[in-house]
Protein backbone atom coordinates (compact mmCIF):
# COMPACT_ATOMS: atom_id res chain seq x y z
CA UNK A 1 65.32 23.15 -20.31
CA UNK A 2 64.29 26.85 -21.45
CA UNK A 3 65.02 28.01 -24.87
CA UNK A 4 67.98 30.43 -25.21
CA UNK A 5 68.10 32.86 -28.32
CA UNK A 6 71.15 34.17 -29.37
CA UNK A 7 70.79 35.45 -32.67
CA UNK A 8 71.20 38.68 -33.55
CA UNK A 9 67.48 40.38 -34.79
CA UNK A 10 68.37 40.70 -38.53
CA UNK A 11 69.63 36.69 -38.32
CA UNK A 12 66.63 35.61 -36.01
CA UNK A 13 64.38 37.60 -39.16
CA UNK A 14 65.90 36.13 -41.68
CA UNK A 15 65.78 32.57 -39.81
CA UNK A 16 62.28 32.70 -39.07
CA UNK A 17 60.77 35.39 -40.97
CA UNK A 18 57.26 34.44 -39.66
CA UNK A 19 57.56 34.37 -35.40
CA UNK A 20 56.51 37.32 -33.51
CA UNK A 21 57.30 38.38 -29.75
CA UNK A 22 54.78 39.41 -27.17
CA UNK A 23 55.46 41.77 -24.41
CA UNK A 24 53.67 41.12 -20.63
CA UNK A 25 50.94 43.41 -21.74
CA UNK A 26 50.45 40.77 -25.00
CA UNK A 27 51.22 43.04 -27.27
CA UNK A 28 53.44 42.58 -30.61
CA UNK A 29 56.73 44.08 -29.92
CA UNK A 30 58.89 42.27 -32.40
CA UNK A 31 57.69 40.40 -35.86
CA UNK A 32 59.89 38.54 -38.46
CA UNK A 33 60.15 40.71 -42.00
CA UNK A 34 57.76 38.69 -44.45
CA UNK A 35 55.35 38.90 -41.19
CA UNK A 36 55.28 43.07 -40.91
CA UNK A 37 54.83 42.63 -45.00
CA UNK A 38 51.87 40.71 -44.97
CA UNK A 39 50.25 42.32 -41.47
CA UNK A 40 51.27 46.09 -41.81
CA UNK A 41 51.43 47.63 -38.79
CA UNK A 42 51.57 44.40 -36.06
CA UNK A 43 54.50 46.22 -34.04
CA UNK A 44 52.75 47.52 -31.00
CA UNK A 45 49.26 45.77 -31.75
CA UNK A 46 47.81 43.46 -28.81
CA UNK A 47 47.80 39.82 -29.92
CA UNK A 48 43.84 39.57 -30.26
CA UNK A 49 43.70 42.55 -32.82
CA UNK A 50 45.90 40.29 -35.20
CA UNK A 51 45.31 36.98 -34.60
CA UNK A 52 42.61 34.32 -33.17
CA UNK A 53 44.06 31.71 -31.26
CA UNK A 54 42.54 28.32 -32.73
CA UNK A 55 44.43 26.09 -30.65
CA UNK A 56 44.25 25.27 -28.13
CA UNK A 57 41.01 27.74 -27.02
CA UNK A 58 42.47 29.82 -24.59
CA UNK A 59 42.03 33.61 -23.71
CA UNK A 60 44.79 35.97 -25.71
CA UNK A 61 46.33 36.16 -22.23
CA UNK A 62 50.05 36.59 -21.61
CA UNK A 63 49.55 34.24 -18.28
CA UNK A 64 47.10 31.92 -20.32
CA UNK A 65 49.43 31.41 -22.72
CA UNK A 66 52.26 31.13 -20.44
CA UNK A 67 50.57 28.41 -18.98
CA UNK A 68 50.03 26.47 -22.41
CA UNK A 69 53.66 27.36 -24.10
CA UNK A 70 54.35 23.51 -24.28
CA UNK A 71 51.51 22.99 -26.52
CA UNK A 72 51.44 23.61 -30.57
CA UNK A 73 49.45 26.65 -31.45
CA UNK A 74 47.55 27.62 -34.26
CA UNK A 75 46.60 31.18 -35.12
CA UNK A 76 44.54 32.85 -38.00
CA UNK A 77 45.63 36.21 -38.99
CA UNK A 78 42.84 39.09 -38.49
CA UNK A 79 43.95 40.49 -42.04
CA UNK A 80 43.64 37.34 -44.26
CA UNK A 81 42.91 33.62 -44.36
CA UNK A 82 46.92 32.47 -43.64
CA UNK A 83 47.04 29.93 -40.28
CA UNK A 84 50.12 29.76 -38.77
CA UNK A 85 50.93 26.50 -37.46
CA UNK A 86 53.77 26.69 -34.08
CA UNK A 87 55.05 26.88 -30.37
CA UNK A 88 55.26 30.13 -28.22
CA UNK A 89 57.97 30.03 -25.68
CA UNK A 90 58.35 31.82 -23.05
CA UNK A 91 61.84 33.69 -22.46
CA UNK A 92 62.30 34.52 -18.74
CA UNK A 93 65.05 36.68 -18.76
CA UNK A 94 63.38 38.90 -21.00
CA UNK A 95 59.89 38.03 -19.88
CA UNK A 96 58.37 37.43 -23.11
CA UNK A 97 56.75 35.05 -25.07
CA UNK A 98 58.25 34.51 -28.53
CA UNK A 99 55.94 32.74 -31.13
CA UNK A 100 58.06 29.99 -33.62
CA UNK A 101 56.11 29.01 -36.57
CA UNK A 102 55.26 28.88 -40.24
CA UNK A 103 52.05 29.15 -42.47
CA UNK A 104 49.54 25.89 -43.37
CA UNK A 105 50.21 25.69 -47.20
CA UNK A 106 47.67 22.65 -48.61
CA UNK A 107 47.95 24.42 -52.08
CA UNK A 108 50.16 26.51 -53.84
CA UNK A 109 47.73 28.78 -55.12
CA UNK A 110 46.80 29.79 -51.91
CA UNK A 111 50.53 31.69 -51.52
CA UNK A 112 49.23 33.98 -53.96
CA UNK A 113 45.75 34.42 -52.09
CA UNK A 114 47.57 35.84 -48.98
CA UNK A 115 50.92 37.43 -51.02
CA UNK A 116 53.19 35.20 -50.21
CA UNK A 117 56.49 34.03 -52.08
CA UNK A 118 58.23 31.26 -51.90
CA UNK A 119 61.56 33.52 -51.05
CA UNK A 120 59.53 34.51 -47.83
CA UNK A 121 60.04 30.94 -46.66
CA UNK A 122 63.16 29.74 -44.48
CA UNK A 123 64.97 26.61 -45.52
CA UNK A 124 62.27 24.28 -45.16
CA UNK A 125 62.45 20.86 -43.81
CA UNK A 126 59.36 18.65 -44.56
CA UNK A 127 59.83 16.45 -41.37
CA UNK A 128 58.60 19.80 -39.42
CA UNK A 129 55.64 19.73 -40.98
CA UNK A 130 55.54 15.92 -40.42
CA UNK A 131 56.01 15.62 -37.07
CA UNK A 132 53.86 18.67 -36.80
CA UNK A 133 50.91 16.76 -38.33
CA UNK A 134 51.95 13.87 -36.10
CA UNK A 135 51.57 15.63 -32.98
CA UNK A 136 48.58 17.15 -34.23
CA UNK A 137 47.29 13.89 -34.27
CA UNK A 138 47.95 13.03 -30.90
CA UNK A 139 46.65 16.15 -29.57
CA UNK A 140 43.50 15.09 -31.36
CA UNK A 141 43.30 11.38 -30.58
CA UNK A 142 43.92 13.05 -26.57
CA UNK A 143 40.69 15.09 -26.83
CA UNK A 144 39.05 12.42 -28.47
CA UNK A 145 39.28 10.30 -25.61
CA UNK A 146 38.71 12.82 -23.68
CA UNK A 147 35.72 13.34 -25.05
CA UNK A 148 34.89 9.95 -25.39
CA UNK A 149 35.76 9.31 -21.39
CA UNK A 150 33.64 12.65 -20.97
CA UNK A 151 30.45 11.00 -23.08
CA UNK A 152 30.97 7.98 -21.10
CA UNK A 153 30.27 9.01 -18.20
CA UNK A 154 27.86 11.27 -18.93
CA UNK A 155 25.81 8.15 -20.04
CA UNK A 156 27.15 5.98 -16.85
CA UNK A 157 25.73 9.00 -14.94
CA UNK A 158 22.35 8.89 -17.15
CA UNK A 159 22.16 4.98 -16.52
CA UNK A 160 22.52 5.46 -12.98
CA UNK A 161 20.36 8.31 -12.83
CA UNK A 162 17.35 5.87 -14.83
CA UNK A 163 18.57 3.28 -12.39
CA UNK A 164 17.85 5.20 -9.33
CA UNK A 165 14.72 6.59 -10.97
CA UNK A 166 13.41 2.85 -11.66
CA UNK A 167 13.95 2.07 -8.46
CA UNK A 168 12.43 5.19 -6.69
CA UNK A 169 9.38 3.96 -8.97
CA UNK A 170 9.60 0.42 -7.20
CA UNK A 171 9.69 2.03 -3.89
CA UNK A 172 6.64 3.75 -4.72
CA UNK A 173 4.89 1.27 -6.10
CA UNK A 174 5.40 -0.67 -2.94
CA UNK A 175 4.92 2.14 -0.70
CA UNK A 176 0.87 2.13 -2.46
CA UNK A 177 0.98 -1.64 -1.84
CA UNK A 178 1.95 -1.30 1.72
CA UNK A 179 -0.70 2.02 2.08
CA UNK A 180 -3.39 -0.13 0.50
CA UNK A 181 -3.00 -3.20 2.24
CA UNK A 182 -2.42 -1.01 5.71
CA UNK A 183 -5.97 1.04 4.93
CA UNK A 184 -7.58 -2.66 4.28
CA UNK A 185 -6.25 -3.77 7.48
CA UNK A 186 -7.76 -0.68 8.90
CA UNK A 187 -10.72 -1.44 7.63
CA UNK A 188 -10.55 -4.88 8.83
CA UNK A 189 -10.31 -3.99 12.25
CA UNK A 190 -13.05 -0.53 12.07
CA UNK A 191 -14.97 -4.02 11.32
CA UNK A 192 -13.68 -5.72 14.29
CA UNK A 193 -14.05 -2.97 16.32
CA UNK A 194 -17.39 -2.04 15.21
CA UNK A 195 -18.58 -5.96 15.73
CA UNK A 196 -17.10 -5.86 19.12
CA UNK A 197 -18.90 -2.22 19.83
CA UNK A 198 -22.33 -3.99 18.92
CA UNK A 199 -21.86 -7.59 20.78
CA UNK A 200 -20.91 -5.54 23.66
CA UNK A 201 -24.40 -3.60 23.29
CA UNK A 202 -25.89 -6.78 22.58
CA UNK A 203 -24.63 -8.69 25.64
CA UNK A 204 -26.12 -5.15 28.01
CA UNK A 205 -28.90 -5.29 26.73
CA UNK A 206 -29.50 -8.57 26.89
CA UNK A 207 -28.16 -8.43 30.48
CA UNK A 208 -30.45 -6.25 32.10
CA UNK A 209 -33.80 -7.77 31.53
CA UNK A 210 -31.89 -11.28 31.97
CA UNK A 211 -30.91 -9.85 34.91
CA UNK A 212 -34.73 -8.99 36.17
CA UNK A 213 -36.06 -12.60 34.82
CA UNK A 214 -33.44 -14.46 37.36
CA UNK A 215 -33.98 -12.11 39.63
CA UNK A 216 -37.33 -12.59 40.15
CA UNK A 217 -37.67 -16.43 39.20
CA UNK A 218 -37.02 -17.36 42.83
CA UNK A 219 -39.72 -14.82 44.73
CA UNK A 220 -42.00 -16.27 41.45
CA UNK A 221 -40.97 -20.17 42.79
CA UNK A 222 -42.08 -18.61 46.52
CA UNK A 223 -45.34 -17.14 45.51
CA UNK A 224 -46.40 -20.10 43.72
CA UNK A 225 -45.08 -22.69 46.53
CA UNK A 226 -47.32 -20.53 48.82
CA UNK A 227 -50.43 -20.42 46.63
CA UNK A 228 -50.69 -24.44 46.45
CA UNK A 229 -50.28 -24.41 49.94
CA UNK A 230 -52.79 -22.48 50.48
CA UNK A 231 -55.04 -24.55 48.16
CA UNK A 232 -54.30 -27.34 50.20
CA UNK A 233 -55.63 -25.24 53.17
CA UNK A 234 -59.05 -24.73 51.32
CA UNK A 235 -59.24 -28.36 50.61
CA UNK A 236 -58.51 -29.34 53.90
CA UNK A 237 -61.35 -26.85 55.29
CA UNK A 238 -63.83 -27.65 52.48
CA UNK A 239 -63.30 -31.09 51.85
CA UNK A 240 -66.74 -31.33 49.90
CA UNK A 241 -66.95 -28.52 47.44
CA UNK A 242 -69.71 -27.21 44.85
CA UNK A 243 -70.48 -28.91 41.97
CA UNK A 244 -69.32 -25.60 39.96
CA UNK A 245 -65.72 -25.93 41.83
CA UNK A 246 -65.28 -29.23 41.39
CA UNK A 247 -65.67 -28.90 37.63
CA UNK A 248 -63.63 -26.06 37.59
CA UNK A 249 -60.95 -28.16 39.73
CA UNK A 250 -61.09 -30.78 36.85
CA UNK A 251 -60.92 -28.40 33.70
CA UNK A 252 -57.64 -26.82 35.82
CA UNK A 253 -56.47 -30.36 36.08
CA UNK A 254 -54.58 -28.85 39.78
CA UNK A 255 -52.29 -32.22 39.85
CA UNK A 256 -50.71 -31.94 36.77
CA UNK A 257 -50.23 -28.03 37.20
CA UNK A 258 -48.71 -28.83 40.90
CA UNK A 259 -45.87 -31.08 39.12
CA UNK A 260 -45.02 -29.31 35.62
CA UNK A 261 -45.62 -25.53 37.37
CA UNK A 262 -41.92 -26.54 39.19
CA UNK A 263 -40.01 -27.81 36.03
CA UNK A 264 -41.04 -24.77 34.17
CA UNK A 265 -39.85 -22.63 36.64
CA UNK A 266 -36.58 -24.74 36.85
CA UNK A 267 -36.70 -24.37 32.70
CA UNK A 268 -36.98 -20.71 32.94
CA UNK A 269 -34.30 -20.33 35.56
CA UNK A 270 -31.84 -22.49 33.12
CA UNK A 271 -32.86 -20.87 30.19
CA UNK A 272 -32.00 -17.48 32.18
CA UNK A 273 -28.75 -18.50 33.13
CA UNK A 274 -27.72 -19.95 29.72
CA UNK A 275 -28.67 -16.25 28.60
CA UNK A 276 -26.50 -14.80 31.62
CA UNK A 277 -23.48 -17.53 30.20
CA UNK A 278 -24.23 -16.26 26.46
CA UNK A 279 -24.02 -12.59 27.63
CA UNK A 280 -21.06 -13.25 29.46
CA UNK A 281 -19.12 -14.98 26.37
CA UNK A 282 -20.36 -12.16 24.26
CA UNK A 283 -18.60 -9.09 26.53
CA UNK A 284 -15.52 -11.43 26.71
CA UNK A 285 -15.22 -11.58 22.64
CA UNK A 286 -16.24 -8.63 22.41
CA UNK A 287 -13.48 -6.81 25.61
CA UNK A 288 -11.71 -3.84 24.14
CA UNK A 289 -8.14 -3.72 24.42
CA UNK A 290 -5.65 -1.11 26.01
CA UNK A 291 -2.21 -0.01 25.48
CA UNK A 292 -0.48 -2.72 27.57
CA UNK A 293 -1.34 -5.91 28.24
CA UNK A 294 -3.66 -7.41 30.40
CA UNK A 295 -4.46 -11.13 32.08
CA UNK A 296 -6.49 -13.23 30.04
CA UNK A 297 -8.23 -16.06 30.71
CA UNK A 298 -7.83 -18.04 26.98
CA UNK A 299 -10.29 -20.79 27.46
CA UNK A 300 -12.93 -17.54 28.38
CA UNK A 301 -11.58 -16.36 24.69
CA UNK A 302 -11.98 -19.36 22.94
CA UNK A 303 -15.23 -20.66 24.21
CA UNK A 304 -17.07 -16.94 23.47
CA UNK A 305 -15.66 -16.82 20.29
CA UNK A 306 -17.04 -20.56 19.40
CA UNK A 307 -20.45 -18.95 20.78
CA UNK A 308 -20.28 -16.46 17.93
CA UNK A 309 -19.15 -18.99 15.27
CA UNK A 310 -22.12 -21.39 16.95
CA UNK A 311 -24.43 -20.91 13.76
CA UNK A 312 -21.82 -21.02 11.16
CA UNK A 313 -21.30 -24.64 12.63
CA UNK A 314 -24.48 -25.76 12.74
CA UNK A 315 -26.29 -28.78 10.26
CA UNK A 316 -27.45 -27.26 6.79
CA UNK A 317 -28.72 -28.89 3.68
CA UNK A 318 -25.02 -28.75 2.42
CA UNK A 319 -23.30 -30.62 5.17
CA UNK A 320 -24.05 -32.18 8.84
CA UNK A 321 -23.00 -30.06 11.48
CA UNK A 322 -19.10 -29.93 12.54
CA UNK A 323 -18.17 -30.78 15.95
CA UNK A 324 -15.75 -28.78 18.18
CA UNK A 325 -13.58 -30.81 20.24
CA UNK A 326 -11.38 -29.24 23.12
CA UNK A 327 -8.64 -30.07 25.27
CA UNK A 328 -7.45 -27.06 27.61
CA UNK A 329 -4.68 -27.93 29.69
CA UNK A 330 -3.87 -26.46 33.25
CA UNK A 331 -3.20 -22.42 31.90
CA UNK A 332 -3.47 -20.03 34.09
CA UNK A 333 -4.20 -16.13 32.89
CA UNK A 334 -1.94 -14.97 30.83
CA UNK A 335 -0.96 -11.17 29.82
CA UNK A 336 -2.00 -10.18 26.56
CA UNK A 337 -3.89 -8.45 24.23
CA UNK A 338 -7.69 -10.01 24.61
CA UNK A 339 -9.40 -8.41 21.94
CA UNK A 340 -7.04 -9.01 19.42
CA UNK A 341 -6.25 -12.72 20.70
CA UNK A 342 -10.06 -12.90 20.11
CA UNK A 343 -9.37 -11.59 16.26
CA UNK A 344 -6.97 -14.21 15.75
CA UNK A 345 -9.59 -17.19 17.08
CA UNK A 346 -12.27 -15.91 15.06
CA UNK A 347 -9.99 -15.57 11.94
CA UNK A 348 -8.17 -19.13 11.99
CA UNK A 349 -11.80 -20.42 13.36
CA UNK A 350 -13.57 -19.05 10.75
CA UNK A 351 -11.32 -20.25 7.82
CA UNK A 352 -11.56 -23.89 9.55
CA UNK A 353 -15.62 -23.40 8.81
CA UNK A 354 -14.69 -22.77 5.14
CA UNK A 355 -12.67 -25.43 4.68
CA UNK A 356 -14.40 -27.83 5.66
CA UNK A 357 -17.83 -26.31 4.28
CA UNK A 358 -15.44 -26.96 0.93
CA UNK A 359 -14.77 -30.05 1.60
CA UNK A 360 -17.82 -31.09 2.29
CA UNK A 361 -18.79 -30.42 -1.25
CA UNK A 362 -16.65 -33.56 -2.62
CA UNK A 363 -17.73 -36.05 0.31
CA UNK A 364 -20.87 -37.97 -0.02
CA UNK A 365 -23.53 -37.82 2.75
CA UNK A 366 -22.42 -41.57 3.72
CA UNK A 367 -19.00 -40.20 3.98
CA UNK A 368 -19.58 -37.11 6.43
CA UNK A 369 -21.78 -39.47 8.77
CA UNK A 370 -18.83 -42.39 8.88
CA UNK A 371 -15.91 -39.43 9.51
CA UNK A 372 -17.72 -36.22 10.54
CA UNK A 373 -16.34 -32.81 9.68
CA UNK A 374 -14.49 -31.96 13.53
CA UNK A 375 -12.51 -28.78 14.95
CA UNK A 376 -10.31 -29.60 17.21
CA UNK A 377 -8.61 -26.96 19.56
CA UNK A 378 -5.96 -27.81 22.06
CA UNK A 379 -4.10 -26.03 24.97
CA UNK A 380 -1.20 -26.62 26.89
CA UNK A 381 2.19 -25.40 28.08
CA UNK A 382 5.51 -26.21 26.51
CA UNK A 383 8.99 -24.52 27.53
CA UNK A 384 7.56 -21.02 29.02
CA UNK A 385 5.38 -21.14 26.62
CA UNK A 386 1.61 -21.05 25.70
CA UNK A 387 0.37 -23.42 22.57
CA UNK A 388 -2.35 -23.60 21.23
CA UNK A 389 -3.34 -25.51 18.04
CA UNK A 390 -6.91 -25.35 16.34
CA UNK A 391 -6.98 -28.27 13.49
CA UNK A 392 -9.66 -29.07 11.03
CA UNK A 393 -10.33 -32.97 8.87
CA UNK A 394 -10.75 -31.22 5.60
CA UNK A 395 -9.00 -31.67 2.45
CA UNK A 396 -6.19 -29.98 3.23
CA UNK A 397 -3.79 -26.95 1.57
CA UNK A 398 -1.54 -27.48 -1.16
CA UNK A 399 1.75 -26.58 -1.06
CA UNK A 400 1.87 -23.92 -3.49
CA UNK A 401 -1.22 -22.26 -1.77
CA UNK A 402 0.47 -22.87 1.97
CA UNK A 403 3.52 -21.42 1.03
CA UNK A 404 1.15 -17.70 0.78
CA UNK A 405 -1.76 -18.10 3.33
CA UNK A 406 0.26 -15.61 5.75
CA UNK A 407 0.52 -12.85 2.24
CA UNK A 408 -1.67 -10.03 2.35
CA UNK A 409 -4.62 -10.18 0.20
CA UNK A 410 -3.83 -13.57 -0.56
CA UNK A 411 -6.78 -15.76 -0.83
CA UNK A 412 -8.70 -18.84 -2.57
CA UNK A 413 -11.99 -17.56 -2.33
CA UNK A 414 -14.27 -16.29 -4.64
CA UNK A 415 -15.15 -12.27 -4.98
CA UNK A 416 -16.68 -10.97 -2.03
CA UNK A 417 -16.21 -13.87 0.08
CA UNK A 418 -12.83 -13.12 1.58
CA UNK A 419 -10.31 -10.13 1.71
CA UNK A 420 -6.97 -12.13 2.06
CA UNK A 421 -6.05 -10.28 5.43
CA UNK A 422 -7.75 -12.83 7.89
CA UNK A 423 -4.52 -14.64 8.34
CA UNK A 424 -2.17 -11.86 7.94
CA UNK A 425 -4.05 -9.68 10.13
CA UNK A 426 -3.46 -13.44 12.74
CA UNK A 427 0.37 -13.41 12.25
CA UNK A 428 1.10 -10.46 13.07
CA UNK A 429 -1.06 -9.60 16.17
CA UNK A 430 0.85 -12.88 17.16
CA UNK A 431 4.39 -11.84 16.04
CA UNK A 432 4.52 -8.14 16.19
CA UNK A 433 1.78 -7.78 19.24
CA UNK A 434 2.72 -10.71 21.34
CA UNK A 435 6.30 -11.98 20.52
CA UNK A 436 5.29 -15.50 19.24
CA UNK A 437 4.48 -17.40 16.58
CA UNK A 438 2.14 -18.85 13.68
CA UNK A 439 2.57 -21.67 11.91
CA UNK A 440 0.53 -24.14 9.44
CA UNK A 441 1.11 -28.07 8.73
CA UNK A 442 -1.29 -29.20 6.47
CA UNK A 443 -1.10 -33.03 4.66
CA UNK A 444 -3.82 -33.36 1.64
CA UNK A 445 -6.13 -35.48 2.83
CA UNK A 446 -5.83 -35.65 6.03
CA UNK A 447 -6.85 -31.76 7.13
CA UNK A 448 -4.74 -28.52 8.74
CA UNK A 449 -3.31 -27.70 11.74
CA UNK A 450 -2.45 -24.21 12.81
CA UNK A 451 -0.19 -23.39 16.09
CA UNK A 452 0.17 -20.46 17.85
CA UNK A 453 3.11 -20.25 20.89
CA UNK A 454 2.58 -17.26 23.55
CA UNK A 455 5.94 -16.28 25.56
CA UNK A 456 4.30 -16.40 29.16
């Protein structure tokens, strides 16, 4: 309900000898008696030329303080150090605000100070000032919590801010993970790539004067065919020769040349066309790979790559030599990528070599000769589906270590003897490349099987 004021201006002075009444242009257009004592001249002054408005902190605005008349105000007079504690209301008929209020006393010296009597004062009731304080209070506890709500989430706003920053720093820390291990796989397969460039060189030049050798090895087989018929021709015609021939006949020793002069030409040709085989192995390892797939033969794969590995298994003073056992089943060509298919034999080959050149460290020499270090690599077709499993008789992988072989830069080996990315590298030419699988069994003991499945 709006406040209605009915008192005549004398009574309404008298009544409250301290309120004041602001026009729409916020100046002072009425002011209670003691108030035009202590502030001569107020009539007519604009409300910021007499007072500052402490509470709450709002412009000295007619609208502002329209807008804030249900709130207790207090104002500090321009002229002296009195505070006036009250309400403004706003009067609509009139259309002006009309300020109800009294001064802060907290001593009664400090009447004196700003020449004031206690005569100036209305009948006073001390549960005004009471309630006053009481209000006061809860306007204070309000910004309080306000302020404390405000602070609060300032901070919730900090923590989520450090939040967000910690985990930006995560991201980033795995982002230069994922860069290095992605410019080591890089230079993984540069390495590849490069080995493949050279084999490939290898296996041409080999090839040509391979080529020549076999080539020529049967016209050779001709020419000398003819020749010891034609010796036989001579002998025939001079069956009684010179002394000087006959010795020279004997110091040839013709007989024996006529039967080992055929097995070394046979030798040769073999030798030649285990060359042209080696060759051949060597530019299937080593076939570069385009952007789709292609038919491979995988036995081709897996018996070139063994042809690279062929020294690695070899006998040396630390161990006999390991055996390869295979068992392709009926697969025909299938479409994929060769040269990396090729990675992946040489990778999982390779780390057979090293496991069992580890194992062979704890095994005595009667040991290896009763159970032999063996690869054994299998092939066959299961449910649309190529599988092939390469399995070593070492010691086997624990399973703490089994649980990581696939990890990048995971590895067991000493500095400089492996990067970690061998296996990695394996998985996912299989599962991102090819749409299979890799997997690893492994029993202590016993040895390591790995299995890779090809959608046909």
């Amino acid at each position: 309900m709006k406040p209605e004021i009915n008192l005549p201006p004398n009574l309404f002075s008298e009544a409250f000898p301290f309120h004041f009444a602001l026009g729409a242009d916020s100046s002072v257009i009425q002011a209670g008696e003691v108030l035009q004592r202590l502030i001569p001249n107020i009539l007519g002054c604009h409300l910021n030329d007499v007072f500052q408005i402490q509470r709450p902190q709002i412009e000295p605005d007619f609208a502002a303080i329209c807008h804030q008349s249900h709130r207790l105000f207090l104002l500090k007079s321009r002229h002296n150090d009195m505070v006036l504690k009250g309400q403004m209301m706003h009067l609509d008929e009139q259309d002006v605000l009309l300020f109800l209020g009294a001064p802060i006393i907290t001593d009664i010296s400090y009447l004196k100070k700003i020449g004031i009597k206690l005569k100036d004062f209305a009948t006073y009731d001390p549960a005004a000032d009471y309630l006053f304080l009481l209000q006061t209070k809860s306007n204070l506890m309000e910004e309080l919590t306000a302020q404390q709500t405000k602070l609060k989430e300032t901070l919730q706003e900090k923590e989520k801010m450090a939040n967000l920053a910690e985990a930006r720093a995560i991201d980033i820390e795995k982002a230069l993970e994922n860069l290095k291990d992605i410019q080591t796989q890089l230079v993984q397969t540069e390495k590849m790539s490069a080995l493949g460039n050279l084999v490939a060189g290898v296996a041409h030049e080999i090839n040509n004067p391979v080529g020549c050798i076999l080539g020529n090895v049967g016209a050779t087989e001709n020419y000398i065919s003819e020749l010891l018929r034609l010796l036989d021709l001579y002998a025939a015609e001079m069956p009684n020769p010179s002394a000087e021939l006959e010795e020279e006949l004997e110091d040839v020793d013709l007989d024996y040349v006529r039967q080992d002069l055929p097995k070394l030409i046979r030798a040769m040709k073999d030798s030649g066309d285990r060359i042209k085989s080696i060759s051949k192995s060597l530019r299937t390892f080593s076939r570069a790979d385009t952007e789709t797939k292609q038919p491979f033969d995988l036995k081709a794969g897996i018996e070139s790559t063994i042809l690279i590995l062929r020294h690695r298994l070899k006998a040396n003073e630390k161990r006999s030599a390991i055996e390869v056992l295979t068992n392709y089943g009926n697969l025909s060509e299938i479409n994929c990528f060769p040269g990396q298919l090729n990675q992946v034999f040489m990778n999982i080959l390779a780390n057979a070599i090293d496991a069992l050149d580890e194992a062979s460290h704890h095994r005595s020499l009667g040991e290896l000769k009763e159970h032999p270090n063996r690869i054994t690599i299998c092939t066959a077709l299961a449910e649309q589906q190529v599988k092939i499993t390469i399995s070593d008789n070492g010691t086997g992988i624990p399973e703490h270590i089994k649980a990581k072989v696939f990890d990048h830069l995971f590895t067991t080996k000493g500095v400089g003897q492996g990067t970690g990315l061998g296996l990695a590298i394996a998985q996912q030419i299989i599962v991102e490349k090819h749409g299979g699988s890799l997997s690893v069994q492994s029993e202590m003991g016993q040895g390591t099987e790995f299995c890779i499945q090809l959608p046909l």
